[in-house]
C-alpha atoms as a PDB file:
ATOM      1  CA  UNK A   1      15.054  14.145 -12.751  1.00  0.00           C
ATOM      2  CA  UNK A   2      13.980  17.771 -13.074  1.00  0.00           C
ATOM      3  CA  UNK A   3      10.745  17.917 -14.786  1.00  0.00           C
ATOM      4  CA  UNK A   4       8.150  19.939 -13.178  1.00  0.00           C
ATOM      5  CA  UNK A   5       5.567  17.758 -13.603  1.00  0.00           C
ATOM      6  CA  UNK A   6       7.252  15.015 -10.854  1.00  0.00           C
ATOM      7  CA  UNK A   7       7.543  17.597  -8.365  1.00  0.00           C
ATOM      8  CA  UNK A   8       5.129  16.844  -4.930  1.00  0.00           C
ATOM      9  CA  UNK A   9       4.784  18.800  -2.306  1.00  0.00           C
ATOM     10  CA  UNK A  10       5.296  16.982   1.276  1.00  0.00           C
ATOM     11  CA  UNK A  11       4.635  18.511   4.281  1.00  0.00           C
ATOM     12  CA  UNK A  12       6.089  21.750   2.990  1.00  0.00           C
ATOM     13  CA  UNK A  13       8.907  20.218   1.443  1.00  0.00           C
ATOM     14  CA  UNK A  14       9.296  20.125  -1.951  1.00  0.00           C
ATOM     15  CA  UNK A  15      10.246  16.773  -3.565  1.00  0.00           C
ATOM     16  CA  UNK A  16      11.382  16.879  -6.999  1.00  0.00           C
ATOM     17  CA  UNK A  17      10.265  13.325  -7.862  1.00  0.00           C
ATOM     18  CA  UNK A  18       7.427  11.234  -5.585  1.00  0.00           C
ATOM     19  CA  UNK A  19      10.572   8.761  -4.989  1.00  0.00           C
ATOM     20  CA  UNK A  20      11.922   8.195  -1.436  1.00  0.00           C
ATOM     21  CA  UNK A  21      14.930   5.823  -1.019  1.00  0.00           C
ATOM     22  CA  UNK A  22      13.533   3.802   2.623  1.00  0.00           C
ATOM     23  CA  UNK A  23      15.830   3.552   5.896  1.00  0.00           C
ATOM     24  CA  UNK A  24      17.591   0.579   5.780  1.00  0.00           C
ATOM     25  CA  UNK A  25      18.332   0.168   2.020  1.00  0.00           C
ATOM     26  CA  UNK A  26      20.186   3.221   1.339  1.00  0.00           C
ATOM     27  CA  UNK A  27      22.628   3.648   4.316  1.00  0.00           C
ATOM     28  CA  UNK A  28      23.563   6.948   5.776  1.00  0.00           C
ATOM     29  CA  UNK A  29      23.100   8.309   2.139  1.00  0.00           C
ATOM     30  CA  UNK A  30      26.106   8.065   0.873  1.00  0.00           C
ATOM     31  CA  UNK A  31      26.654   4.443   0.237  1.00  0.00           C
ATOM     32  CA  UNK A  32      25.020   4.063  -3.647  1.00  0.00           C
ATOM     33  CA  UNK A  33      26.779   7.346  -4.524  1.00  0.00           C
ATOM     34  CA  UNK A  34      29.623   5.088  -5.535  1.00  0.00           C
ATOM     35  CA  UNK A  35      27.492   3.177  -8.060  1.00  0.00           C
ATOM     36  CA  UNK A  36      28.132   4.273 -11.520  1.00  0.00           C
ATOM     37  CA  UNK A  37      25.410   6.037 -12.821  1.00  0.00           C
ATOM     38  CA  UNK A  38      23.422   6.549  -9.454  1.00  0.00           C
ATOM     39  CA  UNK A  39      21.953  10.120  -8.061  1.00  0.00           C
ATOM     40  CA  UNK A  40      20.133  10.852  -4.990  1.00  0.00           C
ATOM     41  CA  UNK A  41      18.929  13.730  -7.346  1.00  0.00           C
ATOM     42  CA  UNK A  42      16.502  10.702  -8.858  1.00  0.00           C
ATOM     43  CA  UNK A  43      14.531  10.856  -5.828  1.00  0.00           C
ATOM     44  CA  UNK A  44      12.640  13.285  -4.058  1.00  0.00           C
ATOM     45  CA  UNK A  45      14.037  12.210  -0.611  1.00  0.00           C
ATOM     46  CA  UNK A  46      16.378   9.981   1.208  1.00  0.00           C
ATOM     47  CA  UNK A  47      15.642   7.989   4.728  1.00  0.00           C
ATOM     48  CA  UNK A  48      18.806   7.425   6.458  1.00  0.00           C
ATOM     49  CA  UNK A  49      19.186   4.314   8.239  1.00  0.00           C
ATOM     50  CA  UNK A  50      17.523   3.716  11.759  1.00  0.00           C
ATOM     51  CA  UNK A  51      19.221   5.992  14.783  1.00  0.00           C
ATOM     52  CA  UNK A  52      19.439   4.684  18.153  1.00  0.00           C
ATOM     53  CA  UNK A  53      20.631   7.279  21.375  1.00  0.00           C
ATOM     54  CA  UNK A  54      23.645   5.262  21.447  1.00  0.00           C
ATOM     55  CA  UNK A  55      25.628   2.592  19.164  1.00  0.00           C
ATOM     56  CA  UNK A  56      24.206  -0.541  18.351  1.00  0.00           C
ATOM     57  CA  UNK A  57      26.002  -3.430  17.060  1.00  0.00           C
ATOM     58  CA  UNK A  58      22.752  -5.123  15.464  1.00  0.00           C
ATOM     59  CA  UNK A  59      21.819  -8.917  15.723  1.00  0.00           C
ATOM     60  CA  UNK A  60      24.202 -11.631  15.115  1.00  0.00           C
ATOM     61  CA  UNK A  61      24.420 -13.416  12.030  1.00  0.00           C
ATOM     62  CA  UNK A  62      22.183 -14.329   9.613  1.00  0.00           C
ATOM     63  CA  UNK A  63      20.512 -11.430   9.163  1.00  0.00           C
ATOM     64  CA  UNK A  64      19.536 -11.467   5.670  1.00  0.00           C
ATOM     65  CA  UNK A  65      17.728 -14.396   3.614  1.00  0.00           C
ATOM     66  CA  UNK A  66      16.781 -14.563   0.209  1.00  0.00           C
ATOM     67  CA  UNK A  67      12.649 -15.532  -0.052  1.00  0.00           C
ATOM     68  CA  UNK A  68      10.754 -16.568  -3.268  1.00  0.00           C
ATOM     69  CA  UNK A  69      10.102 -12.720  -4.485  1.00  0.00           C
ATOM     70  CA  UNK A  70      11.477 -11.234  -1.325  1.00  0.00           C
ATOM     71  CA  UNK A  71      14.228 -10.890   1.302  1.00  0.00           C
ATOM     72  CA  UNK A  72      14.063 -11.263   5.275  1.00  0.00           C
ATOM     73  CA  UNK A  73      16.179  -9.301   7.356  1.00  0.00           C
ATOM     74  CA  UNK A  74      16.885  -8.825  10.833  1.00  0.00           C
ATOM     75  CA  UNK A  75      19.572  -6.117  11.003  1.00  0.00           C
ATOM     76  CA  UNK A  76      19.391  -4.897  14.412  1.00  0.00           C
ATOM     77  CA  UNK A  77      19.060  -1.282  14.032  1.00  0.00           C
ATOM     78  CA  UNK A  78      23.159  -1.433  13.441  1.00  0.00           C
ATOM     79  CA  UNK A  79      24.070   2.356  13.439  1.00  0.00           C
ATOM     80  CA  UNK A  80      26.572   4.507  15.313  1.00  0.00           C
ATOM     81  CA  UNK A  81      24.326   7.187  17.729  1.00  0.00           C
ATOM     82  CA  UNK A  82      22.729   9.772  17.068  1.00  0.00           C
ATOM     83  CA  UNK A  83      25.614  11.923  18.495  1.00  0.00           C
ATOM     84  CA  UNK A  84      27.759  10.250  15.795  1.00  0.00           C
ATOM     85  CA  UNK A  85      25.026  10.450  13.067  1.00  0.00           C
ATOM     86  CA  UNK A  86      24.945  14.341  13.535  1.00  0.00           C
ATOM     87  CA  UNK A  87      28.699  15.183  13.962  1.00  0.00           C
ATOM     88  CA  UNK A  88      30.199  13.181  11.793  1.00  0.00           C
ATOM     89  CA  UNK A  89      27.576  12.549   8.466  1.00  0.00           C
ATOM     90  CA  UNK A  90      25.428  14.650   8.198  1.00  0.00           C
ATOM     91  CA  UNK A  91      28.015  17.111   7.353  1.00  0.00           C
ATOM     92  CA  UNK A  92      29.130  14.648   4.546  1.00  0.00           C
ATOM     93  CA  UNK A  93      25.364  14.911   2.935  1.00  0.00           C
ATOM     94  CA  UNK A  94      25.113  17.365   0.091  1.00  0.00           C
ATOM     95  CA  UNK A  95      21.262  18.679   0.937  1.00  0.00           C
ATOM     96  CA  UNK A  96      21.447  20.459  -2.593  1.00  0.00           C
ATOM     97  CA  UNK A  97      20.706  17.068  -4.242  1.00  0.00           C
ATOM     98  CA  UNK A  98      17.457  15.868  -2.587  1.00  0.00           C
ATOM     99  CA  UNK A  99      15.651  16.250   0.728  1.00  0.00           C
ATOM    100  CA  UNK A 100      17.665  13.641   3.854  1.00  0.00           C
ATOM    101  CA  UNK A 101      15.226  12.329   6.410  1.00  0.00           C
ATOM    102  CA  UNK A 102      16.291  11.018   9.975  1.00  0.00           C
ATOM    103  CA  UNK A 103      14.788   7.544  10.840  1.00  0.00           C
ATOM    104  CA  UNK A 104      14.370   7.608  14.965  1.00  0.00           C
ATOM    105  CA  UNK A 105      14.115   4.473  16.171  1.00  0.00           C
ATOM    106  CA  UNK A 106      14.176   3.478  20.284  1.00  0.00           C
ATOM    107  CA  UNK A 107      13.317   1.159  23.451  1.00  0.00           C
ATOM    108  CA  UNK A 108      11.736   4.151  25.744  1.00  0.00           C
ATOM    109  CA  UNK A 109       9.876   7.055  25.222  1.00  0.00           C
ATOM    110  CA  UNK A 110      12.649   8.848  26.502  1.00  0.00           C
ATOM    111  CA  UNK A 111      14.816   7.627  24.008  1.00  0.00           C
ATOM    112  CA  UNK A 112      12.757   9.021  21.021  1.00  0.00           C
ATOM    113  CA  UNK A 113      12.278  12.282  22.630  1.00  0.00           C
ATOM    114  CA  UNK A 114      15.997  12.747  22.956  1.00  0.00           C
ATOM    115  CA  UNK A 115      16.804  11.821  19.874  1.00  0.00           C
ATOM    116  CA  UNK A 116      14.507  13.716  17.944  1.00  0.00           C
ATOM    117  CA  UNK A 117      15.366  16.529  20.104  1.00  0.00           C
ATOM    118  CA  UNK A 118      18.737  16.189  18.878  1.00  0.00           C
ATOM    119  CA  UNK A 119      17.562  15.823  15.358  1.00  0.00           C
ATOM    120  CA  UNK A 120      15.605  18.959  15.704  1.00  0.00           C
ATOM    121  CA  UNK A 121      19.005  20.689  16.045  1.00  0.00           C
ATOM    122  CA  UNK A 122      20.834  19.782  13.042  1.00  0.00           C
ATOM    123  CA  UNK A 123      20.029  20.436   9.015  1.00  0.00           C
ATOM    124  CA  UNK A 124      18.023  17.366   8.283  1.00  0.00           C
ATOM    125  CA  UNK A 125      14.470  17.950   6.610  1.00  0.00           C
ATOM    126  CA  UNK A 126      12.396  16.310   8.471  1.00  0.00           C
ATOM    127  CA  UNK A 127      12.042  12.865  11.164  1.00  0.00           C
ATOM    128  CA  UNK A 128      10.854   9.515  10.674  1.00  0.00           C
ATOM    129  CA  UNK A 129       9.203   7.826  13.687  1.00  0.00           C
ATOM    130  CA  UNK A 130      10.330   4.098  13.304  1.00  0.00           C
ATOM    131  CA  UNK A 131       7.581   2.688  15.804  1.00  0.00           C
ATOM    132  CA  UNK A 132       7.410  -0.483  13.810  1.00  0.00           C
ATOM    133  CA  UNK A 133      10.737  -2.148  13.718  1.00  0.00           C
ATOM    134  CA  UNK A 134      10.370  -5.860  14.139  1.00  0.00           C
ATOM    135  CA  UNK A 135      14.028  -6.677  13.990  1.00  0.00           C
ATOM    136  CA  UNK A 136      14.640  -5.835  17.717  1.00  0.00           C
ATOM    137  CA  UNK A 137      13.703  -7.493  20.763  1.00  0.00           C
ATOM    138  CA  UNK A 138      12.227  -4.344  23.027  1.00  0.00           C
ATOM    139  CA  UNK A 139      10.590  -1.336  21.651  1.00  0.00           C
ATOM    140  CA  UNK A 140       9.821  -1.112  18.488  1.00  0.00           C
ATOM    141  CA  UNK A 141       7.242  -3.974  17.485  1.00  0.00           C
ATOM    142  CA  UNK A 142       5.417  -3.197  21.173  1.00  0.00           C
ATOM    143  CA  UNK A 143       4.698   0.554  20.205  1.00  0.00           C
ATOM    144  CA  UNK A 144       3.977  -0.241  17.037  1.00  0.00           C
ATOM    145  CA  UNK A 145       1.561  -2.358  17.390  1.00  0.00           C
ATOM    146  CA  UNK A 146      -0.387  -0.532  20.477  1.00  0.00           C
ATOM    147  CA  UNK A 147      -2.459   2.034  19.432  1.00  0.00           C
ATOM    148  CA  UNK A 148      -2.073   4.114  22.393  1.00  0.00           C
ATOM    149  CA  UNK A 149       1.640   3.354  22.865  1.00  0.00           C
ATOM    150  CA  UNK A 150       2.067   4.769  19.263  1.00  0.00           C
ATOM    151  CA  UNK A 151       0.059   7.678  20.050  1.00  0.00           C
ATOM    152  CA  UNK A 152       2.573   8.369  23.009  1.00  0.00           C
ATOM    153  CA  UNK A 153       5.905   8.197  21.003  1.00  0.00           C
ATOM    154  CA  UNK A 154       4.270  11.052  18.567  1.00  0.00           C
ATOM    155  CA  UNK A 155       3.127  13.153  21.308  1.00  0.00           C
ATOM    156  CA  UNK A 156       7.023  12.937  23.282  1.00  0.00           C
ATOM    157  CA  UNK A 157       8.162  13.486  19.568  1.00  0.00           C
ATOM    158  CA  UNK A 158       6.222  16.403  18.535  1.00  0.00           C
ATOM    159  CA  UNK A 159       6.958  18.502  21.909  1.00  0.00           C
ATOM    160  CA  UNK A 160      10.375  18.582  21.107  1.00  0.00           C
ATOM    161  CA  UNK A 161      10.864  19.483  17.159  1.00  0.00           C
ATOM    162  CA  UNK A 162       9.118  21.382  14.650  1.00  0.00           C
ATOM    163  CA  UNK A 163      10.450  19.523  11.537  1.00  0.00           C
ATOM    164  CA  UNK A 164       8.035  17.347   9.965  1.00  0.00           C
ATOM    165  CA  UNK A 165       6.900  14.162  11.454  1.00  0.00           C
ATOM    166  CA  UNK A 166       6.137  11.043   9.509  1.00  0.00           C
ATOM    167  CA  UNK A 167       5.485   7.584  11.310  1.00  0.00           C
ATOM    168  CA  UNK A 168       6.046   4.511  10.060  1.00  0.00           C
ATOM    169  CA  UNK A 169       3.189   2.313  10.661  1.00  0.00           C
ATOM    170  CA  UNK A 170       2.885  -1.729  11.260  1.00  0.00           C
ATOM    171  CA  UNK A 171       1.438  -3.804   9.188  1.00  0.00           C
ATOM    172  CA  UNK A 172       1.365  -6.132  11.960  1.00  0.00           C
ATOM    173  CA  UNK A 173      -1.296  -5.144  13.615  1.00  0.00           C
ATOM    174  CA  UNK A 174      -5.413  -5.509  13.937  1.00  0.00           C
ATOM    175  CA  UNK A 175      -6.497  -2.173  12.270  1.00  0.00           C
ATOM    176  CA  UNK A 176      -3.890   0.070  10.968  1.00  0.00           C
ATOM    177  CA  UNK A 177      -6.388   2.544   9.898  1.00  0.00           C
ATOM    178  CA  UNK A 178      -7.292   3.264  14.116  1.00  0.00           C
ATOM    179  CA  UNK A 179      -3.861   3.605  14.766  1.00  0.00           C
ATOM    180  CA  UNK A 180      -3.280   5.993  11.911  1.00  0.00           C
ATOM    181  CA  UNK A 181      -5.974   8.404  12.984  1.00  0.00           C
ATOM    182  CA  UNK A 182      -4.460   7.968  16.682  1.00  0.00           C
ATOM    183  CA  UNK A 183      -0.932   8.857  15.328  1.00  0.00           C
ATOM    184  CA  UNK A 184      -2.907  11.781  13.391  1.00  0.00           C
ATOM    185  CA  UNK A 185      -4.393  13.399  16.366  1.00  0.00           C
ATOM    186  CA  UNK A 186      -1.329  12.703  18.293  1.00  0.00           C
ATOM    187  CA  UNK A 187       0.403  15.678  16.086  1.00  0.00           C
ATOM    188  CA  UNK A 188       1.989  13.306  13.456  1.00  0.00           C
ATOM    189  CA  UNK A 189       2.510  15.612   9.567  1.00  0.00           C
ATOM    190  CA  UNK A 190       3.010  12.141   7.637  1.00  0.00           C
ATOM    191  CA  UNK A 191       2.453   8.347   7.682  1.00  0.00           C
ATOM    192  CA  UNK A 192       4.851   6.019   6.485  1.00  0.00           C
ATOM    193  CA  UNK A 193       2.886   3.063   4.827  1.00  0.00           C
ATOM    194  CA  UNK A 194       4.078  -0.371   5.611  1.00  0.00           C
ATOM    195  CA  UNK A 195       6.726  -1.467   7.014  1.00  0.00           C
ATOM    196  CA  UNK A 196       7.861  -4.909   6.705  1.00  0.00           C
ATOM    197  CA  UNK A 197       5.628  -7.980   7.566  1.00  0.00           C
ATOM    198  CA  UNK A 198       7.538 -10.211  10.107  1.00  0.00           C
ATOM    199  CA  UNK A 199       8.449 -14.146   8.900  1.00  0.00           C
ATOM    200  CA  UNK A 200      10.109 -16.886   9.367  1.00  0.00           C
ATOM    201  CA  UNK A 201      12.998 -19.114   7.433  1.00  0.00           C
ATOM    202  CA  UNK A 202      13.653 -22.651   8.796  1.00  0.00           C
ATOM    203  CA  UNK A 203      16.988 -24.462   7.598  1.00  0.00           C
ATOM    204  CA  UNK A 204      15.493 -27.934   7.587  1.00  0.00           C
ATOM    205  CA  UNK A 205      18.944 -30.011   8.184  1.00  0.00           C
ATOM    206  CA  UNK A 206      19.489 -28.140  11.615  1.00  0.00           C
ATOM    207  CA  UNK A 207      15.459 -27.874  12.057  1.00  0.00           C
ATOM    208  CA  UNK A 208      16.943 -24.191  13.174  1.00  0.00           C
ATOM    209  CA  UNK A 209      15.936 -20.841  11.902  1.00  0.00           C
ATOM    210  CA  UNK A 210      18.153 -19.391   9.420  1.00  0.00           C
ATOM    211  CA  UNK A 211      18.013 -15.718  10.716  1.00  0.00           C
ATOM    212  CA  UNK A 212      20.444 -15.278  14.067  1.00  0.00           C
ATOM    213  CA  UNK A 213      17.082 -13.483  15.868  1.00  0.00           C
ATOM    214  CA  UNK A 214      15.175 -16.596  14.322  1.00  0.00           C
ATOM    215  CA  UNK A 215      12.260 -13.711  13.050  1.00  0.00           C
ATOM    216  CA  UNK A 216      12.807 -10.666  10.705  1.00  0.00           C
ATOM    217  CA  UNK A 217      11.038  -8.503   8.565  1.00  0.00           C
ATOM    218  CA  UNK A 218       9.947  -9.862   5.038  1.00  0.00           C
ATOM    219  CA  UNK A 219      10.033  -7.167   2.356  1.00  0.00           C
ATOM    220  CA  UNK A 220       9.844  -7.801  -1.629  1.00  0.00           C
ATOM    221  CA  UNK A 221       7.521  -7.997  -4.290  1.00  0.00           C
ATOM    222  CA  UNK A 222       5.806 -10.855  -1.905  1.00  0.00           C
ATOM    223  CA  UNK A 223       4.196  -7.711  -0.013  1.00  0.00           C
ATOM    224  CA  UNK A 224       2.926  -5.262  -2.174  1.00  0.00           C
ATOM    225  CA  UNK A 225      -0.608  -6.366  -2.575  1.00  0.00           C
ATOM    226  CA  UNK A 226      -0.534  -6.441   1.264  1.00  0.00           C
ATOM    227  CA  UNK A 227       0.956  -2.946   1.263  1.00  0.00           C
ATOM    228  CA  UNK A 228      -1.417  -1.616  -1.213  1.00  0.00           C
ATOM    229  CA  UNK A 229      -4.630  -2.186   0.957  1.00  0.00           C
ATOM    230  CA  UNK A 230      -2.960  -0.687   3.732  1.00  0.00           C
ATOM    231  CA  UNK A 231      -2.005   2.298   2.087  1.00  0.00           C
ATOM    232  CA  UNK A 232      -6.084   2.164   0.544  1.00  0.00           C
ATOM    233  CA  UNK A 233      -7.426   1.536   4.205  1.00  0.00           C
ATOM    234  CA  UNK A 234      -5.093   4.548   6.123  1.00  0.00           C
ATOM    235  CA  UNK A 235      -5.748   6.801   2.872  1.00  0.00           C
ATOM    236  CA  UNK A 236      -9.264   6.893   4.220  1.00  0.00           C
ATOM    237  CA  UNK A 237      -8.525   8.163   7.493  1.00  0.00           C
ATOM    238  CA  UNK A 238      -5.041  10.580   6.237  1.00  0.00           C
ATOM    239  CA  UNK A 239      -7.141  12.666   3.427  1.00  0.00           C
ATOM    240  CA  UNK A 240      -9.919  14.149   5.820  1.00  0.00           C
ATOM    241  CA  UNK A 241      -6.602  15.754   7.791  1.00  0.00           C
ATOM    242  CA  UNK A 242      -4.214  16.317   4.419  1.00  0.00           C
ATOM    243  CA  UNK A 243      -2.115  14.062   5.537  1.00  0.00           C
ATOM    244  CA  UNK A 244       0.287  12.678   3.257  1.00  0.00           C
ATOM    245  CA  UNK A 245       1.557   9.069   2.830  1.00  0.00           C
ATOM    246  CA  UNK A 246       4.486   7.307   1.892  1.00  0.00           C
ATOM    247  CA  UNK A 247       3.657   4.048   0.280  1.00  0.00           C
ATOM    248  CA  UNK A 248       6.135   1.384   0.149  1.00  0.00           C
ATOM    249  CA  UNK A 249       6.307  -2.697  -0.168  1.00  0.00           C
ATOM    250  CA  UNK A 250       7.464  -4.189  -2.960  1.00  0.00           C
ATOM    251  CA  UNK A 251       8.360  -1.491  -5.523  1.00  0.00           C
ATOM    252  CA  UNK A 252      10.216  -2.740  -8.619  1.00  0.00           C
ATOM    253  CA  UNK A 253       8.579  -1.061 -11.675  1.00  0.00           C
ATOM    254  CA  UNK A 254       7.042   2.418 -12.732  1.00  0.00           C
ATOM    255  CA  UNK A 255       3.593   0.331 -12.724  1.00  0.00           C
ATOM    256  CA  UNK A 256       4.034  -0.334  -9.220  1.00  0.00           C
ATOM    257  CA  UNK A 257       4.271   2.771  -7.849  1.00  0.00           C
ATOM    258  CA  UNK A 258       1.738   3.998 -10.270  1.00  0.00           C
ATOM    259  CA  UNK A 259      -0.181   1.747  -7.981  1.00  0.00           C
ATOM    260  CA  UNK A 260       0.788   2.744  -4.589  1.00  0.00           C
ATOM    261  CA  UNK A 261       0.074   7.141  -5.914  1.00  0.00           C
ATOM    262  CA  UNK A 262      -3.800   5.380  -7.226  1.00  0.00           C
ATOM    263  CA  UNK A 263      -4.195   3.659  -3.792  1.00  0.00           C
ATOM    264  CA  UNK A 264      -3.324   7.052  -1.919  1.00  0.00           C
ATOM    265  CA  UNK A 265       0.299   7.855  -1.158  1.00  0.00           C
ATOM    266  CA  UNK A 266       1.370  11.153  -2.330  1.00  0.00           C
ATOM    267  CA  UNK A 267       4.686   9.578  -2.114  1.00  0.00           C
ATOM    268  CA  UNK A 268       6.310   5.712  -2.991  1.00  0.00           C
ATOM    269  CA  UNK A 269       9.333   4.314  -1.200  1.00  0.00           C
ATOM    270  CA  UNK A 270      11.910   2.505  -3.016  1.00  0.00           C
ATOM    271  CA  UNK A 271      14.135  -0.705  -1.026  1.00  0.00           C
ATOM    272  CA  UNK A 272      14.540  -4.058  -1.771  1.00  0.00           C
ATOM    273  CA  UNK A 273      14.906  -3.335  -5.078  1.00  0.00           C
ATOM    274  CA  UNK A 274      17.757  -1.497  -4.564  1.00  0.00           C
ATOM    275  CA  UNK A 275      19.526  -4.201  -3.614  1.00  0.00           C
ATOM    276  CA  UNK A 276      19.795  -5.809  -7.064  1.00  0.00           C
ATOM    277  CA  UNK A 277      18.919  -2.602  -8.900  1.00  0.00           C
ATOM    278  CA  UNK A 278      20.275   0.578  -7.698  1.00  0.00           C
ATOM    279  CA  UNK A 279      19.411   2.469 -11.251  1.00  0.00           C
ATOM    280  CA  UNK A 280      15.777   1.905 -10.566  1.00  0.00           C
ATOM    281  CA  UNK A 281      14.720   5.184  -9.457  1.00  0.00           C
ATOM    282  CA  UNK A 282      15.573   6.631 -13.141  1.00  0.00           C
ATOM    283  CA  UNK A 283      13.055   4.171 -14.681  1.00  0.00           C
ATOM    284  CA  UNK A 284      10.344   4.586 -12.322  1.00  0.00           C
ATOM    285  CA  UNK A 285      10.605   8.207 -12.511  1.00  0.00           C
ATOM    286  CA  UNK A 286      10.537   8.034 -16.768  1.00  0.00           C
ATOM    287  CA  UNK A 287       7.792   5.789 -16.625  1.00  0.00           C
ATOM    288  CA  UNK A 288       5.731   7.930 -14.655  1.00  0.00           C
ATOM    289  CA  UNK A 289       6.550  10.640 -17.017  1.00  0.00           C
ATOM    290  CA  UNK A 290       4.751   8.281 -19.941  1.00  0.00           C
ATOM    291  CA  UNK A 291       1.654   7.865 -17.757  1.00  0.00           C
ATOM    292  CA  UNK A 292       1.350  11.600 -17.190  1.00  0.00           C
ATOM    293  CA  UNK A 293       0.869  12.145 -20.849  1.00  0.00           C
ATOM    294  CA  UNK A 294      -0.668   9.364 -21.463  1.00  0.00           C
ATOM    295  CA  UNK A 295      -3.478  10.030 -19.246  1.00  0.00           C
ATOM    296  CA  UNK A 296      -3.023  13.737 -20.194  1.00  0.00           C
ATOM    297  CA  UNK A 297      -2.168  14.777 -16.452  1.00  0.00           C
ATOM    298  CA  UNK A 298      -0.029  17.708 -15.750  1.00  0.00           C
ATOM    299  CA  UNK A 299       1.477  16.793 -12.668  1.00  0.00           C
ATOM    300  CA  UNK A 300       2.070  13.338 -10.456  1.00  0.00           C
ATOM    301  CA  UNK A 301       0.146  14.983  -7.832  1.00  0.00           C
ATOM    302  CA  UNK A 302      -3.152  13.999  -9.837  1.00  0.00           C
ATOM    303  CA  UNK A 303      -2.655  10.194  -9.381  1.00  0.00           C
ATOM    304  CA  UNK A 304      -2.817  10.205  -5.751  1.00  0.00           C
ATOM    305  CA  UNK A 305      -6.104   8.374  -4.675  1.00  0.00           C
ATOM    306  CA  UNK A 306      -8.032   8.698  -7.801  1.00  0.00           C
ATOM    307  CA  UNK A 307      -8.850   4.810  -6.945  1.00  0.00           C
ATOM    308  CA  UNK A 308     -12.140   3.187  -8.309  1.00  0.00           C
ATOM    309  CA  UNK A 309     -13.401   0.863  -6.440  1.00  0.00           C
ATOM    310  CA  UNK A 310     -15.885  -1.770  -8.317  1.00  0.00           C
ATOM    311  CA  UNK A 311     -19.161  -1.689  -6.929  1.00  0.00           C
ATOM    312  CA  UNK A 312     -19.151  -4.051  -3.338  1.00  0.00           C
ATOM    313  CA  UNK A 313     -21.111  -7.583  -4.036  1.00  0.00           C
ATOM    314  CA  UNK A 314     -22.453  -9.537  -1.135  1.00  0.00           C
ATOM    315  CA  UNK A 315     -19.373 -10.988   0.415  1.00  0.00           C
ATOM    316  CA  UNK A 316     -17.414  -8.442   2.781  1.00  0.00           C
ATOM    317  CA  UNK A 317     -14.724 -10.519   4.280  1.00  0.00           C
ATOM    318  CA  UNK A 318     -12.650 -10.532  -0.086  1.00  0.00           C
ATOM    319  CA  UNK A 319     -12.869 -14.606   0.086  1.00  0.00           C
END
């Protein structure tokens, strides 16, 4: 999609549509361009897949389980290195068509900061902070989580690259909004709004989990609404510093993400859906298009956090 009126503008980058393919769901970027049909031109950015320092084989089997209106997973954080990442694809990545992302994900502090560093070296646009992973057993889930352990992996992080930095934030945690503004004055340029809730599947003849690392992270339709408060709380906090925000959780149709741009994000990642739908993106884009002139808006960049709220009744606690 080339139409002007799509076009955002994230942390200096420009992104020709508000669409951003999410880590995990799209590969290293290359995997959907063998779908018929498919572009990363449709969307305004691509997250690669989750980078450790060094190889990972990712959790044993099952690690994906269909859900009523979503999907659990527990990859592992599967990927070859960095080292690898950066030789070997990278180079294979045609930048012309959209804007690539690196997705950072580690156990230490150290591990980040190396990595990034790395990633600081090399043509990609800018660096995800995965701090939220719940698919692995050390790291992730414990930084994400912790306020001031969050805080620490931006700081280590932002010493060592000036590309843009966008953490991905927990859902699984007390008060997102806290940690956001902790991530904020830690030096983060972006938030990444959710990531996946964690659950459970139970196969009831071995009275067993069905996922190998018995947990994983539920994504789907199932967790928009859950996702769309988040992205409403941390929008209060992320528009007194310009921050921008990547909503995502549960995107399937133009409406939705209509939702997600109302509720705050300047941007809306696309994954599960993928899965089943890997044409999505040129849908969602078109039917943006028809809301812009319907509403009589000239560009996408209008919707984001024009939310009304209805005046508050009596009852604080939404039962």
């Amino acid at each position: 999609m080339s139409d002007p009126r799509l076009a955002v503008d994230f942390c200096g980058l420009k992104f020709h549509t508000p669409l951003v393919l999410l880590s995990g769901c799209v590969g290293f970027g290359e995997e959907y361009t063998r779908v018929e049909g498919f572009s990363n031109r449709d969307a305004g950015a691509v997250c690669l897949k989750g980078t450790t320092g060094t190889a990972r084989p990712g959790n044993a089997p099952h690690r994906v389980y269909e859900t009523p209106g979503g999907m659990l997973n527990a990859i592992g954080l599967q990927n070859p290195g960095v080292d690898e990442v950066i030789s070997r694809i990278l180079p294979q990545l045609d930048f012309g068509e959209t804007r690539f992302i690196a997705n950072v994900s580690g156990s230490t502090l150290e591990e980040y900061e190396e990595i990034t560093r790395k990633f600081d070296d090399s043509p990609i646009d800018a660096i995800e902070i995965n701090i939220s992973c719940p698919n692995v057993k050390e790291g992730g889930v414990a930084f994400g989580n912790d306020p001031d352990m969050s805080a620490r992996v931006v700081e280590v992080c932002r010493k060592v690259t000036d590309k843009p930095l966008i953490t991905k934030l927990s859902p699984n945690q007390t008060d997102i909004a806290y940690n956001a503004s902790r991530c904020i004055d830690a030096g983060t340029d972006a938030l990444a709004v959710i990531n996946t809730l964690m659950g459970m599947a139970i196969d009831i003849e071995s009275r067993s989990p069905v996922i190998g690392n018995n947990q994983g992270g539920l994504s789907g339709p199932a967790i928009k609404p859950v996702a769309l408060l988040k992205v409403h709380q941390v929008y209060q906090v992320a528009r007194e510093h310009s921050i921008p925000i990547i909503g995502q959780g549960g995107v399937t149709t133009a409406e939705d993400a209509l939702e997600f741009l109302i509720a705050g994000a300047s941007a809306v990642g696309v994954g599960t859906t993928l899965f089943y739908d890997p044409l999505i993106c040129t849908r969602i884009n078109a039917g943006i298009l028809d809301y812009l002139e319907r509403k009589k808006l000239a560009e996408v960049g209008q919707i984001t956090g024009s939310l009304r709220l209805n005046e508050a009744g009596p009852a604080k606690c939404g039962c």
